[in-house]
PDB file of N, CA and C in Angstrom:
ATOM      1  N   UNK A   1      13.175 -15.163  -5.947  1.00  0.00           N
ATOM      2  CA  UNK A   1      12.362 -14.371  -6.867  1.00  0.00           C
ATOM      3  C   UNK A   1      13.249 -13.276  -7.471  1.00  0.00           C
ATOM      4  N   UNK A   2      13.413 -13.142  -8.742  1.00  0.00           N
ATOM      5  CA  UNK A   2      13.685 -11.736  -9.471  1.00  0.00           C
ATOM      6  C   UNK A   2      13.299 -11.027  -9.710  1.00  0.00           C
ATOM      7  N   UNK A   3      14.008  -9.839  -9.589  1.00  0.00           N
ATOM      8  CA  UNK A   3      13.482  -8.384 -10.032  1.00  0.00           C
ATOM      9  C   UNK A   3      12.081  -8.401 -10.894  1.00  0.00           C
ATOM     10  N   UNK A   4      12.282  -8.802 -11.736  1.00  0.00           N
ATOM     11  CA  UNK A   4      10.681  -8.817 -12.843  1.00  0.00           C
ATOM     12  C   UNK A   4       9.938  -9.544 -11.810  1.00  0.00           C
ATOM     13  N   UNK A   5      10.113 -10.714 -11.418  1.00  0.00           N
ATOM     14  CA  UNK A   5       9.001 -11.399 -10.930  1.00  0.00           C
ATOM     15  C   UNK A   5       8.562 -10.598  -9.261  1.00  0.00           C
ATOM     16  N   UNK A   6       9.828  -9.643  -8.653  1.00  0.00           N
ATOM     17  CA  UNK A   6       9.162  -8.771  -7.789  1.00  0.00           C
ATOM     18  C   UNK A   6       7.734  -7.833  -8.226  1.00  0.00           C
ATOM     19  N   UNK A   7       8.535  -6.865  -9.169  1.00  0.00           N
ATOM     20  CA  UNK A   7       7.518  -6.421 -10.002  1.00  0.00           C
ATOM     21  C   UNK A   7       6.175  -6.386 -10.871  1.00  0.00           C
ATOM     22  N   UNK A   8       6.691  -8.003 -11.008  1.00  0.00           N
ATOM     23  CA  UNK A   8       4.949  -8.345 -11.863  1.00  0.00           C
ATOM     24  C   UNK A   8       3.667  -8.471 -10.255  1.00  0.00           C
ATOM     25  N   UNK A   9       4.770  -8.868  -9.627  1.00  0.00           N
ATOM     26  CA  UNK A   9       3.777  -8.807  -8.116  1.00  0.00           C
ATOM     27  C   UNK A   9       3.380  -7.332  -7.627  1.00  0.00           C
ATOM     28  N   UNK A  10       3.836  -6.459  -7.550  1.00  0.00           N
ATOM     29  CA  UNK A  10       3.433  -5.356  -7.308  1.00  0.00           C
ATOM     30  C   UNK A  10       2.310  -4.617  -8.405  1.00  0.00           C
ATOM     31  N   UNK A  11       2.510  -4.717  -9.451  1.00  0.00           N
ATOM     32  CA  UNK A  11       1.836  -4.774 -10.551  1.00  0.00           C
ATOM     33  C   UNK A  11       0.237  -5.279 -10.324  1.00  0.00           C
ATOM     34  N   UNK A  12       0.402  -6.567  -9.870  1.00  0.00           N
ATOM     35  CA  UNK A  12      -0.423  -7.125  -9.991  1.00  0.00           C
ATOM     36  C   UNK A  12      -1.841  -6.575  -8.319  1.00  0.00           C
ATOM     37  N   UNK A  13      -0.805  -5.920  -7.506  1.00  0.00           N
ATOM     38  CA  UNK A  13      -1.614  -5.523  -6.089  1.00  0.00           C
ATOM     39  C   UNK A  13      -1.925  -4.897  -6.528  1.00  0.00           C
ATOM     40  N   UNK A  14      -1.382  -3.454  -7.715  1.00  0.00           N
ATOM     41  CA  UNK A  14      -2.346  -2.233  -7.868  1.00  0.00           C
ATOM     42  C   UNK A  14      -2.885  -2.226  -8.891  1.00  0.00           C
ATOM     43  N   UNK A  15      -3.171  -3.453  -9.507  1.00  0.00           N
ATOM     44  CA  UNK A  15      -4.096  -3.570 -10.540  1.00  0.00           C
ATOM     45  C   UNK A  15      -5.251  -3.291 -10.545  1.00  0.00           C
ATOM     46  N   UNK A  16      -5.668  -3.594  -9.120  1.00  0.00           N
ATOM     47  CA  UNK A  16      -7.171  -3.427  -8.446  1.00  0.00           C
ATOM     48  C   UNK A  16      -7.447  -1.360  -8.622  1.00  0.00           C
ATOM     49  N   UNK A  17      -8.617  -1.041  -9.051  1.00  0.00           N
ATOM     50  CA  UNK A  17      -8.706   0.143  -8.686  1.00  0.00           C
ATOM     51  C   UNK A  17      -9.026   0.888  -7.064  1.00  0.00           C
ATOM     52  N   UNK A  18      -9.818  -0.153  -6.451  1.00  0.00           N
ATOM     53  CA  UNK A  18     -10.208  -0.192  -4.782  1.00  0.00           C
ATOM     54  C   UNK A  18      -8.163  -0.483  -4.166  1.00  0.00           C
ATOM     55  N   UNK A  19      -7.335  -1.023  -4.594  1.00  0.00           N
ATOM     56  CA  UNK A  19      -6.435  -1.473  -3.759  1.00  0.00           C
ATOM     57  C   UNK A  19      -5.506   0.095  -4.237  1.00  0.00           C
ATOM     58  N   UNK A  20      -5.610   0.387  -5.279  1.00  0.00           N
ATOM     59  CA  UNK A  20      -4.859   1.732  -5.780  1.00  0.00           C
ATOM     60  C   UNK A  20      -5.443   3.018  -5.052  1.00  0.00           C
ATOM     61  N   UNK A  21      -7.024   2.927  -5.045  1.00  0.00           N
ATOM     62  CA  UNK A  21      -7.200   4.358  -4.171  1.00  0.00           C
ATOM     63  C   UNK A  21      -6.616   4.121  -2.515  1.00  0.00           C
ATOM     64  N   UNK A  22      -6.545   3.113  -1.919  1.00  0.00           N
ATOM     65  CA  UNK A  22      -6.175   2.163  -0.509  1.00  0.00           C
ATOM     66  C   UNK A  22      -4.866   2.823  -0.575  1.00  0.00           C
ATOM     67  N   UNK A  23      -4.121   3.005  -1.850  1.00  0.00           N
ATOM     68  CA  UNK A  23      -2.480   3.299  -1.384  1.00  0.00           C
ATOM     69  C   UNK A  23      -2.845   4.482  -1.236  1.00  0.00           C
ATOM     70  N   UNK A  24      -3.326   5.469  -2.139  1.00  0.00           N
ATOM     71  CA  UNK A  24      -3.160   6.916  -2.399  1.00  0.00           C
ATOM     72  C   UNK A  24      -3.915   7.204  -1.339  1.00  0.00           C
ATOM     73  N   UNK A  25      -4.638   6.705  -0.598  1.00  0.00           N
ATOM     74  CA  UNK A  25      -5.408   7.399   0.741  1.00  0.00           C
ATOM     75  C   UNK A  25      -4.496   7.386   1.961  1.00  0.00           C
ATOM     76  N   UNK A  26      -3.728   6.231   1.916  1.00  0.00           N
ATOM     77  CA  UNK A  26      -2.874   5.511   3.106  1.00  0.00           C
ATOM     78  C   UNK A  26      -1.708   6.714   2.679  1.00  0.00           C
ATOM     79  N   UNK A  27      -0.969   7.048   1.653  1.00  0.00           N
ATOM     80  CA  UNK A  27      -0.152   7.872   1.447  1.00  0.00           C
ATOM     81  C   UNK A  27      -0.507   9.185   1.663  1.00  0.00           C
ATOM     82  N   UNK A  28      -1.732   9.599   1.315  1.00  0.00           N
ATOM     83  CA  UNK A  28      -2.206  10.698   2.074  1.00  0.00           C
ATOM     84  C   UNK A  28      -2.188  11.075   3.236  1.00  0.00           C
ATOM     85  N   UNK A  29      -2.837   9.952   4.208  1.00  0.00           N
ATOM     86  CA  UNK A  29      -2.973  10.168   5.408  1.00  0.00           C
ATOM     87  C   UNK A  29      -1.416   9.645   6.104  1.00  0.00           C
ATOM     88  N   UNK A  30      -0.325   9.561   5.600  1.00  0.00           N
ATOM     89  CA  UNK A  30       1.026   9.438   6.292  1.00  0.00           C
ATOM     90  C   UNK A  30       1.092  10.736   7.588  1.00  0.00           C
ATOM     91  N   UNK A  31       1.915   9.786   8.737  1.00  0.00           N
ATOM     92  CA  UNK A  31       2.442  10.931   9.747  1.00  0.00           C
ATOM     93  C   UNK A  31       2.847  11.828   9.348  1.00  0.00           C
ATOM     94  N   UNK A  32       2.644  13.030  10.290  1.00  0.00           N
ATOM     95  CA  UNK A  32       3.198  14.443   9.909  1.00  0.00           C
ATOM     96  C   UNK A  32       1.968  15.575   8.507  1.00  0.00           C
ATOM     97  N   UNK A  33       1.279  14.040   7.644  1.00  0.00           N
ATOM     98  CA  UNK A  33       0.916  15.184   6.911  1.00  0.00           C
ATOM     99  C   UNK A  33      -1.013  15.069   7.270  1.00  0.00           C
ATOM    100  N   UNK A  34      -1.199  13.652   7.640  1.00  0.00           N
ATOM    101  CA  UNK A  34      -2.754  13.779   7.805  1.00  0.00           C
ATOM    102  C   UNK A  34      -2.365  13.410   9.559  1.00  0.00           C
ATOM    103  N   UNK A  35      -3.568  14.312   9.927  1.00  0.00           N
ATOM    104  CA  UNK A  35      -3.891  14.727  11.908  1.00  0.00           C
ATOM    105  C   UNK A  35      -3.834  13.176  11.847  1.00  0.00           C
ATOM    106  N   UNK A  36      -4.370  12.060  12.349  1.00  0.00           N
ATOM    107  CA  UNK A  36      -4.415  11.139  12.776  1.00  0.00           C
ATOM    108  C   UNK A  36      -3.623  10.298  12.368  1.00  0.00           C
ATOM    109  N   UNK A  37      -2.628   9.781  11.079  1.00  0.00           N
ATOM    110  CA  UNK A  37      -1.921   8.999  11.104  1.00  0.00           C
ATOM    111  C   UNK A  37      -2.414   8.185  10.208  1.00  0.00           C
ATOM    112  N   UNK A  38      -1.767   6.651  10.146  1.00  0.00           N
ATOM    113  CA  UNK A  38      -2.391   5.295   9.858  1.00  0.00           C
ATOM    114  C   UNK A  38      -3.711   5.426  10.863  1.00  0.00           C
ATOM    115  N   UNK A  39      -4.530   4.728   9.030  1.00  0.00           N
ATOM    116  CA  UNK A  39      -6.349   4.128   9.613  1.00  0.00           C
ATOM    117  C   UNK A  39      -6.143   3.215   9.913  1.00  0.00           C
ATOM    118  N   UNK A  40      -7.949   3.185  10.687  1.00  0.00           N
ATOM    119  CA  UNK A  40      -8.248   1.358  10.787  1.00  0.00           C
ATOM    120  C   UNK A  40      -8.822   0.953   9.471  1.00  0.00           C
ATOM    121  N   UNK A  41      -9.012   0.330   9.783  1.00  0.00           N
ATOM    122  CA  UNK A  41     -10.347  -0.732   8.421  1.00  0.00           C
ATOM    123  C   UNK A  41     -11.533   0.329   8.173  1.00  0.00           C
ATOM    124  N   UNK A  42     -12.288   0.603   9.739  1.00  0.00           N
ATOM    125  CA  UNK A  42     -13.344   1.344   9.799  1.00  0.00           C
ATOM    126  C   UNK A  42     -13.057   2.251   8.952  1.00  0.00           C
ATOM    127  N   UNK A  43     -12.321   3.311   9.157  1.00  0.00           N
ATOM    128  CA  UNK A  43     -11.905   4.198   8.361  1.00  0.00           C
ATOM    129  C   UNK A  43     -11.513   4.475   7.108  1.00  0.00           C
ATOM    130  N   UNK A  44     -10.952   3.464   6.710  1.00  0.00           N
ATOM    131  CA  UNK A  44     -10.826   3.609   5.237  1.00  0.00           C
ATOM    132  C   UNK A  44     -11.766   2.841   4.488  1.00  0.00           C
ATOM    133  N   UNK A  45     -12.669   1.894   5.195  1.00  0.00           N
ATOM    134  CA  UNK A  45     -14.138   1.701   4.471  1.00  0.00           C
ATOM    135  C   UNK A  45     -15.204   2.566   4.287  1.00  0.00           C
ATOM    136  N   UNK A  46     -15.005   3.661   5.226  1.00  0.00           N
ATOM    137  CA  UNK A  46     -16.023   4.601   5.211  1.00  0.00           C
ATOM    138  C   UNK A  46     -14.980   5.961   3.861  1.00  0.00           C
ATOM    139  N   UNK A  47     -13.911   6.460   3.919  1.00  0.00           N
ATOM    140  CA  UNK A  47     -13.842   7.360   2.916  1.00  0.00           C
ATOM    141  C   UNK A  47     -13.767   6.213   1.656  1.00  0.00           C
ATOM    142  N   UNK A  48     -13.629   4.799   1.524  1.00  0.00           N
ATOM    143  CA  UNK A  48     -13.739   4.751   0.171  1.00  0.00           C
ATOM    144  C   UNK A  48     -15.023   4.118  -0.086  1.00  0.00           C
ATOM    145  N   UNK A  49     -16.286   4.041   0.338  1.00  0.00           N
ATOM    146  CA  UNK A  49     -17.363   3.220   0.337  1.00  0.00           C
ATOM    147  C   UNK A  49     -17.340   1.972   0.329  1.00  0.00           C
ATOM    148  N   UNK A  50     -16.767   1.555   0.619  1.00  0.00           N
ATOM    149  CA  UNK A  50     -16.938  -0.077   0.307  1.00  0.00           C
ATOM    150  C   UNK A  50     -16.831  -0.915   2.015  1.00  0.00           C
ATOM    151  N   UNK A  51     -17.735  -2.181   1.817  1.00  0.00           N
ATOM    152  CA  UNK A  51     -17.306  -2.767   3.454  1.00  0.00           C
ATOM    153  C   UNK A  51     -15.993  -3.005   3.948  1.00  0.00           C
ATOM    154  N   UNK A  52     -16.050  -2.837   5.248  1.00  0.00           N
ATOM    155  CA  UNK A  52     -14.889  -3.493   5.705  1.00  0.00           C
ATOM    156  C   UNK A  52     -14.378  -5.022   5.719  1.00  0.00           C
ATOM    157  N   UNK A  53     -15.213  -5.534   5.247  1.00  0.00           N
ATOM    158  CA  UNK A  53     -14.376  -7.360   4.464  1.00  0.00           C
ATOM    159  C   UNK A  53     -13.948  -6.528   3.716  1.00  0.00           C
ATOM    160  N   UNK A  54     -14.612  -6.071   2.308  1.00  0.00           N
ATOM    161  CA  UNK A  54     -13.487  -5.818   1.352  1.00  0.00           C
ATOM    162  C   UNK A  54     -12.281  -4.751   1.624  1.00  0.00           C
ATOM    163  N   UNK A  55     -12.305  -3.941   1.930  1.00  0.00           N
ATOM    164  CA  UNK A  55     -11.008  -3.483   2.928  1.00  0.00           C
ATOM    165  C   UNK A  55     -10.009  -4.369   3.256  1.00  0.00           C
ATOM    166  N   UNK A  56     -10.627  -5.207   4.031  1.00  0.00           N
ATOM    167  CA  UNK A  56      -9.490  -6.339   4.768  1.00  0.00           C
ATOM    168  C   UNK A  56      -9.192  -6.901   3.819  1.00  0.00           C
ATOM    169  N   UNK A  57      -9.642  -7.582   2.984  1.00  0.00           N
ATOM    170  CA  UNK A  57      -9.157  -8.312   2.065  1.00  0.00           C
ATOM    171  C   UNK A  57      -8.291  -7.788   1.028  1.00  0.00           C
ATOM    172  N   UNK A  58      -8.332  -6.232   0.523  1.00  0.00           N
ATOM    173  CA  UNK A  58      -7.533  -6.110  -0.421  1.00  0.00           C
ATOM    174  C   UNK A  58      -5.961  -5.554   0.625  1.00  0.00           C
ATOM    175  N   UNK A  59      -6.372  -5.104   1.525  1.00  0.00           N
ATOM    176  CA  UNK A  59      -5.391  -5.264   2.520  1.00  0.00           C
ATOM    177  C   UNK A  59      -4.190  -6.360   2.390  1.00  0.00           C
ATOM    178  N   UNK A  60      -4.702  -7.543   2.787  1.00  0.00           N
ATOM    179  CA  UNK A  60      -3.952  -8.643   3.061  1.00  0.00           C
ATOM    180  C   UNK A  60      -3.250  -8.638   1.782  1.00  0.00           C
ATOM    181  N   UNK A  61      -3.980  -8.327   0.488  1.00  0.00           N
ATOM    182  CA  UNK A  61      -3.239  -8.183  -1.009  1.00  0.00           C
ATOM    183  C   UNK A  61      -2.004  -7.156  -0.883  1.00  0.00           C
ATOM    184  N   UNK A  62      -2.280  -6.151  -0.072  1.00  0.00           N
ATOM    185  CA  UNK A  62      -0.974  -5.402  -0.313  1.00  0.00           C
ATOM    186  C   UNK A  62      -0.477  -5.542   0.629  1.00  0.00           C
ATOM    187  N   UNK A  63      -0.244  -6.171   2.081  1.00  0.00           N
ATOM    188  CA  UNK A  63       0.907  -6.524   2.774  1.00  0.00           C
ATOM    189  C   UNK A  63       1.375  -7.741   2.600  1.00  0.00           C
ATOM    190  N   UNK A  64       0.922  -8.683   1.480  1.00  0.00           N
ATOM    191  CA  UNK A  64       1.524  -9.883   1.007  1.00  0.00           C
ATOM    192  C   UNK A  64       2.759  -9.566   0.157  1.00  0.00           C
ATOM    193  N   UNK A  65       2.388  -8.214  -0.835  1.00  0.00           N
ATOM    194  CA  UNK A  65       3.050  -7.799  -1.349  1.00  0.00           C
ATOM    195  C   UNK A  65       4.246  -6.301  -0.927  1.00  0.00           C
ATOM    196  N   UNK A  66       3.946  -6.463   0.457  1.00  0.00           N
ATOM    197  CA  UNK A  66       4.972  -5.943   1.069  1.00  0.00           C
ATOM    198  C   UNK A  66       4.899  -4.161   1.397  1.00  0.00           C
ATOM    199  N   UNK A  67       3.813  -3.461   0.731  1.00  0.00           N
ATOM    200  CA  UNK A  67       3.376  -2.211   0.418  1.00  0.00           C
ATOM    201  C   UNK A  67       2.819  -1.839   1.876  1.00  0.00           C
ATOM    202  N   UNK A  68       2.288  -2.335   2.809  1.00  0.00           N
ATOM    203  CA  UNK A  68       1.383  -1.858   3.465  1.00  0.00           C
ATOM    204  C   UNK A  68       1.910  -2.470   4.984  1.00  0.00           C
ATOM    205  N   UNK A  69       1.610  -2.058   5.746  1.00  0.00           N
ATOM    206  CA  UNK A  69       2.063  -2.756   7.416  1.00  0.00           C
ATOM    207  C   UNK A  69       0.881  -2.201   8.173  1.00  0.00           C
ATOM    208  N   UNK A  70       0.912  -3.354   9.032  1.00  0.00           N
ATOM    209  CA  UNK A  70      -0.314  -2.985   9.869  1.00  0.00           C
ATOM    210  C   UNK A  70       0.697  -2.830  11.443  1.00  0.00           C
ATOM    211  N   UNK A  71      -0.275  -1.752  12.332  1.00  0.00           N
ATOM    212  CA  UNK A  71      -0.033  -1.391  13.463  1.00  0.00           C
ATOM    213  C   UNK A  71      -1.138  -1.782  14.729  1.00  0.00           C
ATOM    214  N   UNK A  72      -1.270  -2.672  15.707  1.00  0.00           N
ATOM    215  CA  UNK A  72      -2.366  -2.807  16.591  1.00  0.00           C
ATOM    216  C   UNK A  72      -2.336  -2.065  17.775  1.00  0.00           C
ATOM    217  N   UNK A  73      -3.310  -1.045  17.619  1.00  0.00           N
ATOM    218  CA  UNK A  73      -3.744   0.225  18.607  1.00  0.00           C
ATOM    219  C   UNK A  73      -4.680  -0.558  19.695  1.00  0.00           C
ATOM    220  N   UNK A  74      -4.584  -1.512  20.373  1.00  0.00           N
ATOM    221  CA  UNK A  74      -6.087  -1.647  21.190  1.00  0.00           C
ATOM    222  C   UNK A  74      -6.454  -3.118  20.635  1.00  0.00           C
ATOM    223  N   UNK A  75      -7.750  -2.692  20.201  1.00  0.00           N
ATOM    224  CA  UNK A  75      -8.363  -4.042  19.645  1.00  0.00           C
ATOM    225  C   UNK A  75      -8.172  -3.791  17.951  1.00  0.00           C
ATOM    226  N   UNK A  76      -7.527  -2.432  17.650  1.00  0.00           N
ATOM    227  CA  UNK A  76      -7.913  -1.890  16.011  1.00  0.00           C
ATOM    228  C   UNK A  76      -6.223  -2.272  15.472  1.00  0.00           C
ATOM    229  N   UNK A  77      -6.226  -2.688  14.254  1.00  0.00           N
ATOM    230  CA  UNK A  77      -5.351  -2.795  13.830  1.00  0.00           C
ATOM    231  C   UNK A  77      -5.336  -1.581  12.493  1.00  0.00           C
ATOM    232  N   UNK A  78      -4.336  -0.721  12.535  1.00  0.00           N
ATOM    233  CA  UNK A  78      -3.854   0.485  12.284  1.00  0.00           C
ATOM    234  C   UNK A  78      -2.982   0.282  10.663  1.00  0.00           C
ATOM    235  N   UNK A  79      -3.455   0.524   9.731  1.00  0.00           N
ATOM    236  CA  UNK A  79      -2.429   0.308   8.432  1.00  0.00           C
ATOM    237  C   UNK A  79      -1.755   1.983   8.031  1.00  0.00           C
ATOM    238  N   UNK A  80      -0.575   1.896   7.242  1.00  0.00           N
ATOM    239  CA  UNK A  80       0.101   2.392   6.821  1.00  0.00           C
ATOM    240  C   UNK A  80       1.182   2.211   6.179  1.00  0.00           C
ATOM    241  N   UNK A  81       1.437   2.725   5.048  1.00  0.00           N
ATOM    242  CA  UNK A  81       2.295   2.139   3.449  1.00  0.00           C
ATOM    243  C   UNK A  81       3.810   1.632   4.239  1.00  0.00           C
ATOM    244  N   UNK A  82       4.462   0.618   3.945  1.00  0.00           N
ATOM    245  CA  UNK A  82       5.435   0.563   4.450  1.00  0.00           C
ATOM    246  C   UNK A  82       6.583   0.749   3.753  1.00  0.00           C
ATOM    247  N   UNK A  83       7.413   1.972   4.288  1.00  0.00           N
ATOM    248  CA  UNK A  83       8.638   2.637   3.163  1.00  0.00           C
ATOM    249  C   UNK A  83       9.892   1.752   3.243  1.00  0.00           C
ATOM    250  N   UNK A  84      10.201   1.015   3.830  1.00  0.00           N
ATOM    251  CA  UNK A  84      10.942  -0.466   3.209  1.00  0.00           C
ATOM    252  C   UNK A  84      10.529  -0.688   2.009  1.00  0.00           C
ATOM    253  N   UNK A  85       9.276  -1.585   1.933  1.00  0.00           N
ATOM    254  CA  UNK A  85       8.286  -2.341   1.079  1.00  0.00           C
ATOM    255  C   UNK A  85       8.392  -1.233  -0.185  1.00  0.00           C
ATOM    256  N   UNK A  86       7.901  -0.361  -0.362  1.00  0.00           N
ATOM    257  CA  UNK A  86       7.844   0.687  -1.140  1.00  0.00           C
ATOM    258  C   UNK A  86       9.620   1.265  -2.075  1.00  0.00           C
ATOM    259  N   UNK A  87      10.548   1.497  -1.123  1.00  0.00           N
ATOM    260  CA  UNK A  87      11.788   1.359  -1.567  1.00  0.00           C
ATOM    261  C   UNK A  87      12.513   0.174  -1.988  1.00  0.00           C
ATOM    262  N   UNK A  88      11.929  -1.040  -1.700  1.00  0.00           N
ATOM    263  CA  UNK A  88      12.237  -2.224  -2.279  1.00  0.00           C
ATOM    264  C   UNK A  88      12.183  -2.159  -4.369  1.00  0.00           C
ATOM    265  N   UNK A  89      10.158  -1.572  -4.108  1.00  0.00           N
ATOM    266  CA  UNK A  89      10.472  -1.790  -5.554  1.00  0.00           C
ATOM    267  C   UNK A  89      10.680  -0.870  -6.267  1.00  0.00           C
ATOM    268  N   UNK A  90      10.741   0.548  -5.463  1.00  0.00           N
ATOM    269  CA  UNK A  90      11.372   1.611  -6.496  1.00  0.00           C
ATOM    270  C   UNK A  90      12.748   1.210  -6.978  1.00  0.00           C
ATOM    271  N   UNK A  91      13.385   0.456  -6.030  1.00  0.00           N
ATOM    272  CA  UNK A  91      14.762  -0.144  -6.527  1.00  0.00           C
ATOM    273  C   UNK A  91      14.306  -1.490  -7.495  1.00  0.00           C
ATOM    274  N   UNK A  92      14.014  -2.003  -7.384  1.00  0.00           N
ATOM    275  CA  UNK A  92      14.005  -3.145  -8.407  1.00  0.00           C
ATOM    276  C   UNK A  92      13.190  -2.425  -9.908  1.00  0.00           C
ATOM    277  N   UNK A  93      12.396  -1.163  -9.704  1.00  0.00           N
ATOM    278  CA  UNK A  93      12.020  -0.366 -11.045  1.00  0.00           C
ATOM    279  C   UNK A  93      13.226   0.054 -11.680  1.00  0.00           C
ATOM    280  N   UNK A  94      14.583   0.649 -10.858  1.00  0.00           N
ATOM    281  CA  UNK A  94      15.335   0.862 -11.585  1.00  0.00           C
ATOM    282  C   UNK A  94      16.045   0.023 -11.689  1.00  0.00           C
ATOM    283  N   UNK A  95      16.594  -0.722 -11.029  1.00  0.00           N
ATOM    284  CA  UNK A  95      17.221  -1.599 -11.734  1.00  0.00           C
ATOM    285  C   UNK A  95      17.096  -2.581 -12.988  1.00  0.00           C
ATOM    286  N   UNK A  96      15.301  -2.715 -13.482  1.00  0.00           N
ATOM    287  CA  UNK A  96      14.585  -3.447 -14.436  1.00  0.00           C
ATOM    288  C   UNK A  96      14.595  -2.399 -15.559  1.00  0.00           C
ATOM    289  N   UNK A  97      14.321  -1.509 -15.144  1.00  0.00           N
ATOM    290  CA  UNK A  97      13.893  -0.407 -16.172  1.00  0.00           C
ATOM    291  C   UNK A  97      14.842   0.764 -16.861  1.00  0.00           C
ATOM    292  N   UNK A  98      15.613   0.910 -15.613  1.00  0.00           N
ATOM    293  CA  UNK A  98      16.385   2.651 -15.734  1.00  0.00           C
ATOM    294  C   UNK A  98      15.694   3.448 -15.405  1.00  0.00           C
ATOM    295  N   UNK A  99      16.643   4.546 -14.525  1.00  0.00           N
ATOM    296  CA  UNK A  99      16.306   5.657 -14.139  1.00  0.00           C
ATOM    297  C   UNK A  99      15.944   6.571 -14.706  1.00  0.00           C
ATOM    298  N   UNK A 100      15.394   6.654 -16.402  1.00  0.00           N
ATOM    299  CA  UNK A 100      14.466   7.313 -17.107  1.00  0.00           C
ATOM    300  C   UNK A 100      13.478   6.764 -16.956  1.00  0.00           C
ATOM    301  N   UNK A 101      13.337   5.807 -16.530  1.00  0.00           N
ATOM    302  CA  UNK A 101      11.964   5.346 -16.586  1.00  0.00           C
ATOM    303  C   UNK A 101      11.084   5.729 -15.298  1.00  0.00           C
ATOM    304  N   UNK A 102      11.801   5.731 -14.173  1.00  0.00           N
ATOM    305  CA  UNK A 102      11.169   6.483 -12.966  1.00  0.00           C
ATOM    306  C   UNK A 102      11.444   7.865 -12.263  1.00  0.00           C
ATOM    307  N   UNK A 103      12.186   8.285 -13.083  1.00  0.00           N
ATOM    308  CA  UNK A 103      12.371   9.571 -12.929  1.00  0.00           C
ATOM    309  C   UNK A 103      11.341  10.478 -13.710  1.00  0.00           C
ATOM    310  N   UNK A 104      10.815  11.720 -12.574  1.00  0.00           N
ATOM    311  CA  UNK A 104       9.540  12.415 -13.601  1.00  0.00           C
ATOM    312  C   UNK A 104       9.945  13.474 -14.339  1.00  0.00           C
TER     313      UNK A 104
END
């Protein structure tokens, strides 16, 4: 797969508006800055309203696409953005685009 075709895939996970608030909550709640860490399902179905199928499911959309990793606490499986996955395609942005283009 190439660079573009990395990208049109990532593209295509946060196309969803439910899978885009999923990052910005999961990035919120990162170690060190939110008390508890990576959620479960439960948890991030309840701050974004929606069931936990759909949770899981847009889930599986963003650790297909490499953004997200899950952690199993118990019987709960624990998500949080994965900064590999995430530095993967900030690098393939610049390399497709240039560093004007992702630089703010």
């Amino acid at each position: 797969m190439d660079k573009v075709e990395k990208l049109v895939e990532i593209f295509k996970a946060l196309s969803d508006p439910t899978r885009l608030r999923l990052v910005k909550l999961l990035n919120e709640c990162k170690p060190g800055v939110c008390e508890g860490g990576p959620l479960c399902v439960n948890a991030l179905a309840h701050q974004l309203g929606v069931t936990q199928s759909a949770v899981s499911q847009h889930l599986r959309i963003l650790r297909q696409a490499g953004l997200v990793t899950g952690d199993r606490r118990g019987s709960f499986m624990h998500y949080s953005l994965d900064p590999a996955g995430l530095e993967k395609y900030r690098e393939a942005l610049r390399e497709t685009l240039g560093e004007d283009f992702i630089a703010g």
